[in-house]
Structures are given as C-alpha cells and as structure tokens.
C-alpha atoms as a PDB file:
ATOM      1  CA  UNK A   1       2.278   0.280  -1.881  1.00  0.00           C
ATOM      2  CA  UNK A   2      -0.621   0.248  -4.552  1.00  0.00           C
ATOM      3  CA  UNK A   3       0.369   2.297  -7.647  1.00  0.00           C
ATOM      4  CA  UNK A   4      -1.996   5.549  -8.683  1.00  0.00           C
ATOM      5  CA  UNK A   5      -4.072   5.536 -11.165  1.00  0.00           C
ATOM      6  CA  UNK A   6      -5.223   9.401 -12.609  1.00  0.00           C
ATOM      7  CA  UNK A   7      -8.941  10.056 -14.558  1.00  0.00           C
ATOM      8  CA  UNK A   8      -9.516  13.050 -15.757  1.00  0.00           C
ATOM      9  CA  UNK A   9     -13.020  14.888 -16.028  1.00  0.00           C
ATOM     10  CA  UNK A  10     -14.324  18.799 -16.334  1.00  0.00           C
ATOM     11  CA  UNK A  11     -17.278  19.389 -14.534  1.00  0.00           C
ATOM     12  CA  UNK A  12     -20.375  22.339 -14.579  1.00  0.00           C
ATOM     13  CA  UNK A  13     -21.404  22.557 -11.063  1.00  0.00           C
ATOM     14  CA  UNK A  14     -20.240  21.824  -7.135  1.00  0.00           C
ATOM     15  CA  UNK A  15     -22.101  18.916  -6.845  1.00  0.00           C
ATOM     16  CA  UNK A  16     -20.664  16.768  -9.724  1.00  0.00           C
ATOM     17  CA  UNK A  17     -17.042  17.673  -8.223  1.00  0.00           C
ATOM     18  CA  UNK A  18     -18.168  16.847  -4.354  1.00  0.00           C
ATOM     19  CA  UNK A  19     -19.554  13.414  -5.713  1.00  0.00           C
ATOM     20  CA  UNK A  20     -16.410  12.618  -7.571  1.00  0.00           C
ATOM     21  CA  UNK A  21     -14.460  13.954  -4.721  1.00  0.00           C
ATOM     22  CA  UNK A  22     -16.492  11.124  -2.325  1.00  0.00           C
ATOM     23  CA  UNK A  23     -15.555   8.679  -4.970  1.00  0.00           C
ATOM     24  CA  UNK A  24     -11.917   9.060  -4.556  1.00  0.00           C
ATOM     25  CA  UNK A  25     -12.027   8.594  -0.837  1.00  0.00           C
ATOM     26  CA  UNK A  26     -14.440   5.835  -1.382  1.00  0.00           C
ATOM     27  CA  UNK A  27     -11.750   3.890  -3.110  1.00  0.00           C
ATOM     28  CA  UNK A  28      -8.813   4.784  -1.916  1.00  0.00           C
ATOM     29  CA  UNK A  29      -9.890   3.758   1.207  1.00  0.00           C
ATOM     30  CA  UNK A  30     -11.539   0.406  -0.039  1.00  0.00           C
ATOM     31  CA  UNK A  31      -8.782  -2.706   1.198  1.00  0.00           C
ATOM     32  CA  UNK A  32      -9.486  -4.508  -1.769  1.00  0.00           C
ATOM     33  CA  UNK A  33      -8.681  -1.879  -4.421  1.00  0.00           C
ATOM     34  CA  UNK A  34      -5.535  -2.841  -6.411  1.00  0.00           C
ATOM     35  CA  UNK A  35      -5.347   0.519  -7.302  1.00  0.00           C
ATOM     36  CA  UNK A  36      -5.878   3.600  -5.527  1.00  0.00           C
ATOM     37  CA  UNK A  37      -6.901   7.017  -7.425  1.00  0.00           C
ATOM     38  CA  UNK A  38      -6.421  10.535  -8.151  1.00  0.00           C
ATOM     39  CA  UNK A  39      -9.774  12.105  -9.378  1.00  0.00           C
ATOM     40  CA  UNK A  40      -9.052  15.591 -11.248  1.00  0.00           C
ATOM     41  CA  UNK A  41     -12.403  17.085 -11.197  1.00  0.00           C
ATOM     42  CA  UNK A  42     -12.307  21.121 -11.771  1.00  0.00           C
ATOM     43  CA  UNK A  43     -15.758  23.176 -12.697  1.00  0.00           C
ATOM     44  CA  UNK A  44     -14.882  24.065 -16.144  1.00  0.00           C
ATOM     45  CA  UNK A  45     -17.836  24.103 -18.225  1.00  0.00           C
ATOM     46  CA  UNK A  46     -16.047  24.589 -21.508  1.00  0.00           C
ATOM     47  CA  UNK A  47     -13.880  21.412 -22.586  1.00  0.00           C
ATOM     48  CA  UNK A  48     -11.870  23.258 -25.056  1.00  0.00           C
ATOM     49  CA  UNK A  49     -10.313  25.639 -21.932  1.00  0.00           C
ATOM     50  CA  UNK A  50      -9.974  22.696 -20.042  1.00  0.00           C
ATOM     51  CA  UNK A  51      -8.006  20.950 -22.605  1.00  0.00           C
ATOM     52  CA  UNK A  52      -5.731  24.134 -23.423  1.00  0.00           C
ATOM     53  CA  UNK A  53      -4.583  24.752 -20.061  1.00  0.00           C
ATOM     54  CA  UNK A  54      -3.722  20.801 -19.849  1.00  0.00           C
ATOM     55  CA  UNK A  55      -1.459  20.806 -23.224  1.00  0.00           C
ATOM     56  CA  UNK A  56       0.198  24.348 -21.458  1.00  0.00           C
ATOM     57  CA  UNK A  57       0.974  22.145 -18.359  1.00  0.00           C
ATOM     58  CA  UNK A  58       3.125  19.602 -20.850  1.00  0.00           C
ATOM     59  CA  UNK A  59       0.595  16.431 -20.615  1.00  0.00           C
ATOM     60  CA  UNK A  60       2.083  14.406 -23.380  1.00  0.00           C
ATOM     61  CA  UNK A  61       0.477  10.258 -22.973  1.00  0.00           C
ATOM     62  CA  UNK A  62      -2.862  10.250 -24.262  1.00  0.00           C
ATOM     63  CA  UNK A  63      -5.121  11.567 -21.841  1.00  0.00           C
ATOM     64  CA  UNK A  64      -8.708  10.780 -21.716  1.00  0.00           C
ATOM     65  CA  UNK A  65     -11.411  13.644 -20.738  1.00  0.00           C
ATOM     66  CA  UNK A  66     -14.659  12.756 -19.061  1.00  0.00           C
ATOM     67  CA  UNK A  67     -16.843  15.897 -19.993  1.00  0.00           C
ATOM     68  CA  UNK A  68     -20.003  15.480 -16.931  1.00  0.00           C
ATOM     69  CA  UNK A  69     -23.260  17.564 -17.934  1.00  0.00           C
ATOM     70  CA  UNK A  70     -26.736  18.041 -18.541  1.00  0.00           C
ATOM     71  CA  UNK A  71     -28.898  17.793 -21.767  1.00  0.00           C
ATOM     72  CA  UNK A  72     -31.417  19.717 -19.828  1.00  0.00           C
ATOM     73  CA  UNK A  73     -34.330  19.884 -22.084  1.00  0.00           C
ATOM     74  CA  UNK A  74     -35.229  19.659 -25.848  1.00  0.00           C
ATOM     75  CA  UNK A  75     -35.889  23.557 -25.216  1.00  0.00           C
ATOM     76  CA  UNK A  76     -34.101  25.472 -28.373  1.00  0.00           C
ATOM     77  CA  UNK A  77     -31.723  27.100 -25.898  1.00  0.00           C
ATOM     78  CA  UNK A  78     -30.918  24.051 -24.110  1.00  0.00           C
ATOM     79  CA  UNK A  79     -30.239  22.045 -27.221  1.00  0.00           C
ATOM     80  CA  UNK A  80     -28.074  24.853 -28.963  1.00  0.00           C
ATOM     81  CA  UNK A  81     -26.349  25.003 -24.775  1.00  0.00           C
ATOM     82  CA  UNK A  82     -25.796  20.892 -25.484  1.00  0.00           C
ATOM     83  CA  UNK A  83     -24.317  20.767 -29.256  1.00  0.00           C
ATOM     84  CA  UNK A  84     -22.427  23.634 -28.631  1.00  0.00           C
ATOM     85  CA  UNK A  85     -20.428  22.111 -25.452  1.00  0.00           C
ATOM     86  CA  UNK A  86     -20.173  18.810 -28.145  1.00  0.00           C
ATOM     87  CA  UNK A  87     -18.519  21.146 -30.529  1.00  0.00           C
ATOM     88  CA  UNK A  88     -15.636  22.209 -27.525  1.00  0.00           C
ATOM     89  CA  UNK A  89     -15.288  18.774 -27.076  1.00  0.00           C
ATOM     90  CA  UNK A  90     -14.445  18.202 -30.302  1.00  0.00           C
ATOM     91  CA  UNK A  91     -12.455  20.732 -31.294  1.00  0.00           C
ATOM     92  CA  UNK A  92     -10.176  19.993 -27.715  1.00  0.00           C
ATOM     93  CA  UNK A  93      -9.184  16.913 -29.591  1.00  0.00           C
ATOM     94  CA  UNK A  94      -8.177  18.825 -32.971  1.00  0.00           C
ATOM     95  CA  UNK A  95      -5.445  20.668 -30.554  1.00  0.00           C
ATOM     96  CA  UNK A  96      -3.609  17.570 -30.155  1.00  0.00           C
ATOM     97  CA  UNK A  97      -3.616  14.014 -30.962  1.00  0.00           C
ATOM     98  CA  UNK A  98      -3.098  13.344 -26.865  1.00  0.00           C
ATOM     99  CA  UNK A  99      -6.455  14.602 -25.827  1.00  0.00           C
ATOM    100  CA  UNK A 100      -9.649  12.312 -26.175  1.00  0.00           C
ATOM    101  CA  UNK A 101     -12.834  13.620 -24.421  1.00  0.00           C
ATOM    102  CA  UNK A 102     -15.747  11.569 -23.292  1.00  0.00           C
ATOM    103  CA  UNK A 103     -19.343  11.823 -22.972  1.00  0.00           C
ATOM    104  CA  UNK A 104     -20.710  12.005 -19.701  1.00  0.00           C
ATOM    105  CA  UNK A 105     -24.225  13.454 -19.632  1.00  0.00           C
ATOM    106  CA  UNK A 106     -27.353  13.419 -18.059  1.00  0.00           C
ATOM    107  CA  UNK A 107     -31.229  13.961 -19.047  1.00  0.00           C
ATOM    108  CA  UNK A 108     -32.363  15.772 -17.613  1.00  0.00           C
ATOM    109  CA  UNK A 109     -30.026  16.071 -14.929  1.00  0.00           C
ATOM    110  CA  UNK A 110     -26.880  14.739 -12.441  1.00  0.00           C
ATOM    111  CA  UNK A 111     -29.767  14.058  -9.733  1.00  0.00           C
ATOM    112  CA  UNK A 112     -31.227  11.597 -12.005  1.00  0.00           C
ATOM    113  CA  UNK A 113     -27.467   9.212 -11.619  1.00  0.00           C
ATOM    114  CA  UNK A 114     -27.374  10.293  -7.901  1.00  0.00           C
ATOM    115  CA  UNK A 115     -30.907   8.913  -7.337  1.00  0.00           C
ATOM    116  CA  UNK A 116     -29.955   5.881  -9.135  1.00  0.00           C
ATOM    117  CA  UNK A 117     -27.720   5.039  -6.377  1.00  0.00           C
ATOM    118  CA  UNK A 118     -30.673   4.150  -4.243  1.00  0.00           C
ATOM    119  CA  UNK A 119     -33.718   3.394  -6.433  1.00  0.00           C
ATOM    120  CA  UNK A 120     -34.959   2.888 -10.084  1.00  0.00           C
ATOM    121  CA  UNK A 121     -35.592   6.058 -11.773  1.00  0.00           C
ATOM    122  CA  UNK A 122     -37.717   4.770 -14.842  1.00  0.00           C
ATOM    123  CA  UNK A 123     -40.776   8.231 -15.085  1.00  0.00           C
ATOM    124  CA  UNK A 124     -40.161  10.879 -18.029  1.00  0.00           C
ATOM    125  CA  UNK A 125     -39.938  13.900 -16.479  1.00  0.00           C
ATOM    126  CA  UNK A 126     -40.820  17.224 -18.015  1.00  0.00           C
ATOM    127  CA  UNK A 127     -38.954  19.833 -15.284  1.00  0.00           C
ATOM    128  CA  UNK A 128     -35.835  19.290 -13.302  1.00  0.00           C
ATOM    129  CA  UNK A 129     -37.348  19.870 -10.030  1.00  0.00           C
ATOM    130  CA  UNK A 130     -39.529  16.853 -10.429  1.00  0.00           C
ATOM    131  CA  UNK A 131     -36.248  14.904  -9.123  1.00  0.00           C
ATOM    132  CA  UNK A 132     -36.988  16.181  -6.029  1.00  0.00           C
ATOM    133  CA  UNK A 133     -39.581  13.866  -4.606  1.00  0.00           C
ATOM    134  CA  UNK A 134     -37.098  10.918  -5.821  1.00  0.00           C
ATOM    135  CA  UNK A 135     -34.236  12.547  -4.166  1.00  0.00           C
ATOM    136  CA  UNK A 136     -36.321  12.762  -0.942  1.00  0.00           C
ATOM    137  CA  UNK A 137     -37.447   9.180  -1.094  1.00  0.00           C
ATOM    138  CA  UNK A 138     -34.133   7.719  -2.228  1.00  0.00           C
ATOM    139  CA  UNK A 139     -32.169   9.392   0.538  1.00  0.00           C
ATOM    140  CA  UNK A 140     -34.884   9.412   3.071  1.00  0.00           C
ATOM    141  CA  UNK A 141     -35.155  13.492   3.327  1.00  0.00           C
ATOM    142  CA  UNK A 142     -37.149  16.662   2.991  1.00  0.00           C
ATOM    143  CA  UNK A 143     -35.735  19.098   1.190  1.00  0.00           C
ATOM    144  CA  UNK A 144     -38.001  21.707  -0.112  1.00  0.00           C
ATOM    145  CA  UNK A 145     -36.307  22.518  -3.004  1.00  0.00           C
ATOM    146  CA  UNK A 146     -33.076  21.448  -5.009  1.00  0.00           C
ATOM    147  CA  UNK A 147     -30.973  24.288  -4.401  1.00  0.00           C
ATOM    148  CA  UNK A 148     -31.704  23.224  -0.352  1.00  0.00           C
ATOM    149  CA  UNK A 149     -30.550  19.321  -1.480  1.00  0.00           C
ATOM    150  CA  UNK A 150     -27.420  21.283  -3.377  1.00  0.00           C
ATOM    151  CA  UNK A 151     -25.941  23.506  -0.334  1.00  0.00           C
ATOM    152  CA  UNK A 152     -22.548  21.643   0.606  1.00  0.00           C
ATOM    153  CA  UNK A 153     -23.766  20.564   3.775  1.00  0.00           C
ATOM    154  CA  UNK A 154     -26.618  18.617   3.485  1.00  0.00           C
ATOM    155  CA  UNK A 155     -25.335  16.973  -0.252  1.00  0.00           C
ATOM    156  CA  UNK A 156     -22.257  15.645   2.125  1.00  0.00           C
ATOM    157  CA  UNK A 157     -24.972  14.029   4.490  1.00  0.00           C
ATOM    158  CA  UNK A 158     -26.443  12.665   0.948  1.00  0.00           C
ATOM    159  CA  UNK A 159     -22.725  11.351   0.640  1.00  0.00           C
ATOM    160  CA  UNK A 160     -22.446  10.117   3.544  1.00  0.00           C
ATOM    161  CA  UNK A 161     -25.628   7.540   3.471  1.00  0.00           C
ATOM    162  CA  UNK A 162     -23.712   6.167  -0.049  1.00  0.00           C
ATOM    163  CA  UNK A 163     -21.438   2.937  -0.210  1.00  0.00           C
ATOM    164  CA  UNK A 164     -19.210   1.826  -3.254  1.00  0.00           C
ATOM    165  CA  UNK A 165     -21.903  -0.951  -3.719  1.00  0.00           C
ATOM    166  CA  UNK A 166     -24.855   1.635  -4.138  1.00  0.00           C
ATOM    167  CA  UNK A 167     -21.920   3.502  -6.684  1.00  0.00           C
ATOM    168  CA  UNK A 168     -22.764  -0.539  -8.641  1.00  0.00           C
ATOM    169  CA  UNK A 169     -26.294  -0.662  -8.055  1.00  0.00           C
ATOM    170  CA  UNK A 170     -26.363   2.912 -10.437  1.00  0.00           C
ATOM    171  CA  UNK A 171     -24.542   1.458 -13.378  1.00  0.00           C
ATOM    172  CA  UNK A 172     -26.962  -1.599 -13.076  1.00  0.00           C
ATOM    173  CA  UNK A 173     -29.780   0.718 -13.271  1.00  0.00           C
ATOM    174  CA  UNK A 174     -28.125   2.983 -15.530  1.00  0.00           C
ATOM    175  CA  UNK A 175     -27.440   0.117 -18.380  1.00  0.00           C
ATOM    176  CA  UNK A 176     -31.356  -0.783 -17.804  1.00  0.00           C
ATOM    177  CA  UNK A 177     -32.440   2.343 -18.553  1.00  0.00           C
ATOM    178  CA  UNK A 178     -29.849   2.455 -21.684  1.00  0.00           C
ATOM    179  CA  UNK A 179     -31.267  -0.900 -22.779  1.00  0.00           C
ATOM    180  CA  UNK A 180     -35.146  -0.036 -22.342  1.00  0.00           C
ATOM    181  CA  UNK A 181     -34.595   3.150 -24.714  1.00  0.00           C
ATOM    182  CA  UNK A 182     -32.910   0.392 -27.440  1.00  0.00           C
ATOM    183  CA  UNK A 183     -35.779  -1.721 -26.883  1.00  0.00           C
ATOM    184  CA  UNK A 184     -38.443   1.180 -26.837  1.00  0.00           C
ATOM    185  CA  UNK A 185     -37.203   1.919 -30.504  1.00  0.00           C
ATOM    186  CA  UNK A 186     -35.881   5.274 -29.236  1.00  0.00           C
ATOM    187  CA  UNK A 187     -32.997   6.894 -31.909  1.00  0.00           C
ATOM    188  CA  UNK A 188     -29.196   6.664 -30.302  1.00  0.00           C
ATOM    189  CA  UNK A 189     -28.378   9.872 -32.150  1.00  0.00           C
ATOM    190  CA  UNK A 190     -24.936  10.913 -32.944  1.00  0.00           C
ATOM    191  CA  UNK A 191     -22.866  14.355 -33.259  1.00  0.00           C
ATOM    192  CA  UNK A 192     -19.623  14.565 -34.080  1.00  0.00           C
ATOM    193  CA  UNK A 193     -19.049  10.854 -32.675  1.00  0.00           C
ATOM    194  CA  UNK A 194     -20.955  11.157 -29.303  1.00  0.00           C
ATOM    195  CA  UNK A 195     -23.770   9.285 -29.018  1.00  0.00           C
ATOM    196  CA  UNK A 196     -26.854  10.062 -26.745  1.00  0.00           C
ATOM    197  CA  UNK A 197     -30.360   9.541 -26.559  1.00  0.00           C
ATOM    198  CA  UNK A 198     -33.094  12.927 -26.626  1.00  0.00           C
ATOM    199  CA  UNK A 199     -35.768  11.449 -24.009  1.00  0.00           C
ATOM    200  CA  UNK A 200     -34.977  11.264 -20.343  1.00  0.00           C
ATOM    201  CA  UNK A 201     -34.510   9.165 -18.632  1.00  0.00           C
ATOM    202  CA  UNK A 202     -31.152   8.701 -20.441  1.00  0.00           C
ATOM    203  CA  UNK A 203     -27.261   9.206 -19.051  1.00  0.00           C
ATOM    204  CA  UNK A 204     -23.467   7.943 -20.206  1.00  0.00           C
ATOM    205  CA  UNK A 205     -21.857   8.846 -16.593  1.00  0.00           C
ATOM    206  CA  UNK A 206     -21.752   5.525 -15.671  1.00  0.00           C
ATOM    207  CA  UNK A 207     -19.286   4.292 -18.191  1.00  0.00           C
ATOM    208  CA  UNK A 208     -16.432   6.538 -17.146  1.00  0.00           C
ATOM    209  CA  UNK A 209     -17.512   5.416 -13.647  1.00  0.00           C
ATOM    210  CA  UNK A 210     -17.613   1.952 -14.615  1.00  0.00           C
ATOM    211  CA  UNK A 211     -14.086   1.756 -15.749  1.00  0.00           C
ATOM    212  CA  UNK A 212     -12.853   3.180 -12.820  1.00  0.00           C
ATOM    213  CA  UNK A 213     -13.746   0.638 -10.701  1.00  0.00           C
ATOM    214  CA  UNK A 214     -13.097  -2.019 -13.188  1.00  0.00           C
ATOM    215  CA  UNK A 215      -9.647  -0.889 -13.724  1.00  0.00           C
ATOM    216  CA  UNK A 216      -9.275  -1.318  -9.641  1.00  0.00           C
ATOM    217  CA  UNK A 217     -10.871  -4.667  -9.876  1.00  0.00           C
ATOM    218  CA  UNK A 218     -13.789  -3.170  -7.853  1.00  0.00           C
ATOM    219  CA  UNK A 219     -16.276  -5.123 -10.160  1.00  0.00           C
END
C-alpha cells in the first residue's frame, strides 16, 4: 500500500482545478509512483480566506499553499488585481506560523503552461486570446474562441490527449523560458518575497508541479 502524500493549492477558475484534478488521476494511477496523491484544489481567489478556513479546520504541521493565477497584463487594474492577491498571500502567513503560500502564476495566462505541454511557447503576446491559435495547434483543434476551449467538455478532451511525460516536457520548457528572461537581462522583481518576472512569456507553476512528481520519484 503506497502512503498519501497531500499538496495544497487555491485556485481562480474551473480550468486550473480540472487540470490539477487530471493530475491526481494521472499519478495515482502511474505503477511506478512511490507515492500516490491527494490534490486539494478549491476556486478561492483570495489566499487569505483560503488560509482562515484551513487554521478553523485545526491544520497544525506546516502546510504549504500553492496560490495558481494570472498576472494578466501590465494594465493599472491588472497590476493593482496582482499585488493585491500578493498582499493576501502574505498576510495568510502572518495568521500563523503553519501556513506558507507559494507563487504559482502565469503571464499572461494558465493557457500559456497548458500549451507548454505540447509545444514551445517563446512569442510576447499583447492579448490573452492570442493563445488561441497555440492552443489549436498544440492540441490539434478549432476552437473559435477561449471560452469554447474552457467549457468542461471539450478542456477534458484537451485532458485526455495529455500524458505525465507531456506534464515533463512543460517544466522543461517552462525553466527555458525562465532562463531566456535571465539571459535577456529582464528584472526578476520581488514583492513581499515572491519573485516574478513583468514580460510574458513568464510562469512559476511548474515548480509546485515539479516537486510533486519529484517527491513521487516521477522525475
């Protein structure tokens, strides 16, 4: 019987949670896991709820929060929309020394790491719904629009043409990306001790990810 291993995360939308959701299947049902998991994944867009309701419920070992979301554009209210979800983060760990929460964002967007499971995502993009054409490409599809790509049917058929070794490929591309931006001379800013980078393409999801399947010797 493999012992259970439990990650935590809060995230904004239906996709993030169906993808983590797959995940958890994903390795659970993987042979050579030496662990399998438990994936708590609620939409919760504000990490300071999130963190109250888990002190309420008595969680007393440290307990590490991956926080998955979008720095959506260097737009005033977008920027004031990703500081001020920073600021909940950091403030859930001023409630009590066991909660720790993690950066796990995107620019522009989740479809950016999702695309990344198929192909290289390198382009700057200036609107989210320029992901589109690399979502139909890297999935082999048609959608007309995103919110077609996001209805719960047709993002499981996504799911379902995705392997634990495409889940790899992504961090691989993910890390390139991180290191091009170091090499490009691009600023690793910092706020409050999470670091992230302003131009897209840029994302952290892949470290939480990465552990995961490092921690079930999946790597």
């Amino acid at each position: 019987m493999k012992s259970n291993k439990k990650y935590y995360f809060t995230v904004e939308g239906e996709t993030e949670r169906w993808y983590l959701l797959w995940l958890q299947g994903q390795i659970n049902n993987e042979a050579s896991s030496t662990h399998t998991v438990t994936l708590n994944c609620p939409i919760e867009k504000n990490p300071l709820k999130r963190a109250k309701s888990l002190i309420l419920t008595g969680v007393k070992n440290k307990t590490v929060i991956t926080h998955i979301f979008d720095r959506e554009s260097e737009e005033e209210v977008h920027t004031k929309q990703f500081y001020d979800t920073l600021d909940a983060m950091k403030k859930s760990e001023r409630l009590g020394k066991q909660i720790k929460y993690q950066l796990g964002y995107s620019n522009f967007t989740f479809e950016l790491w999702m695309v990344l499971h198929k192909v290289d995502c390198n382009r700057s993009f200036t609107r989210r719904s320029q992901y589109l054409q690399s979502i139909n490409r890297a999935y082999i599809e048609n959608f007309p629009n995103l919110d077609q790509y996001k209805q719960e049917t047709n993002f499981h058929r996504v799911l379902s043409k995705l392997t634990l070794a495409d889940v790899k490929d992504a961090i691989t591309r993910s890390k390139c990306i991180m290191q091009r931006n170091a090499q490009a001379g691009y600023t690793l800013h910092e706020y409050k001790g999470y670091k992230y980078y302003k131009e897209n393409p840029s994302l952290s999801i892949w470290e939480s990810i990465e552990k995961i399947l490092a921690d079930c010797h999946l790597l």
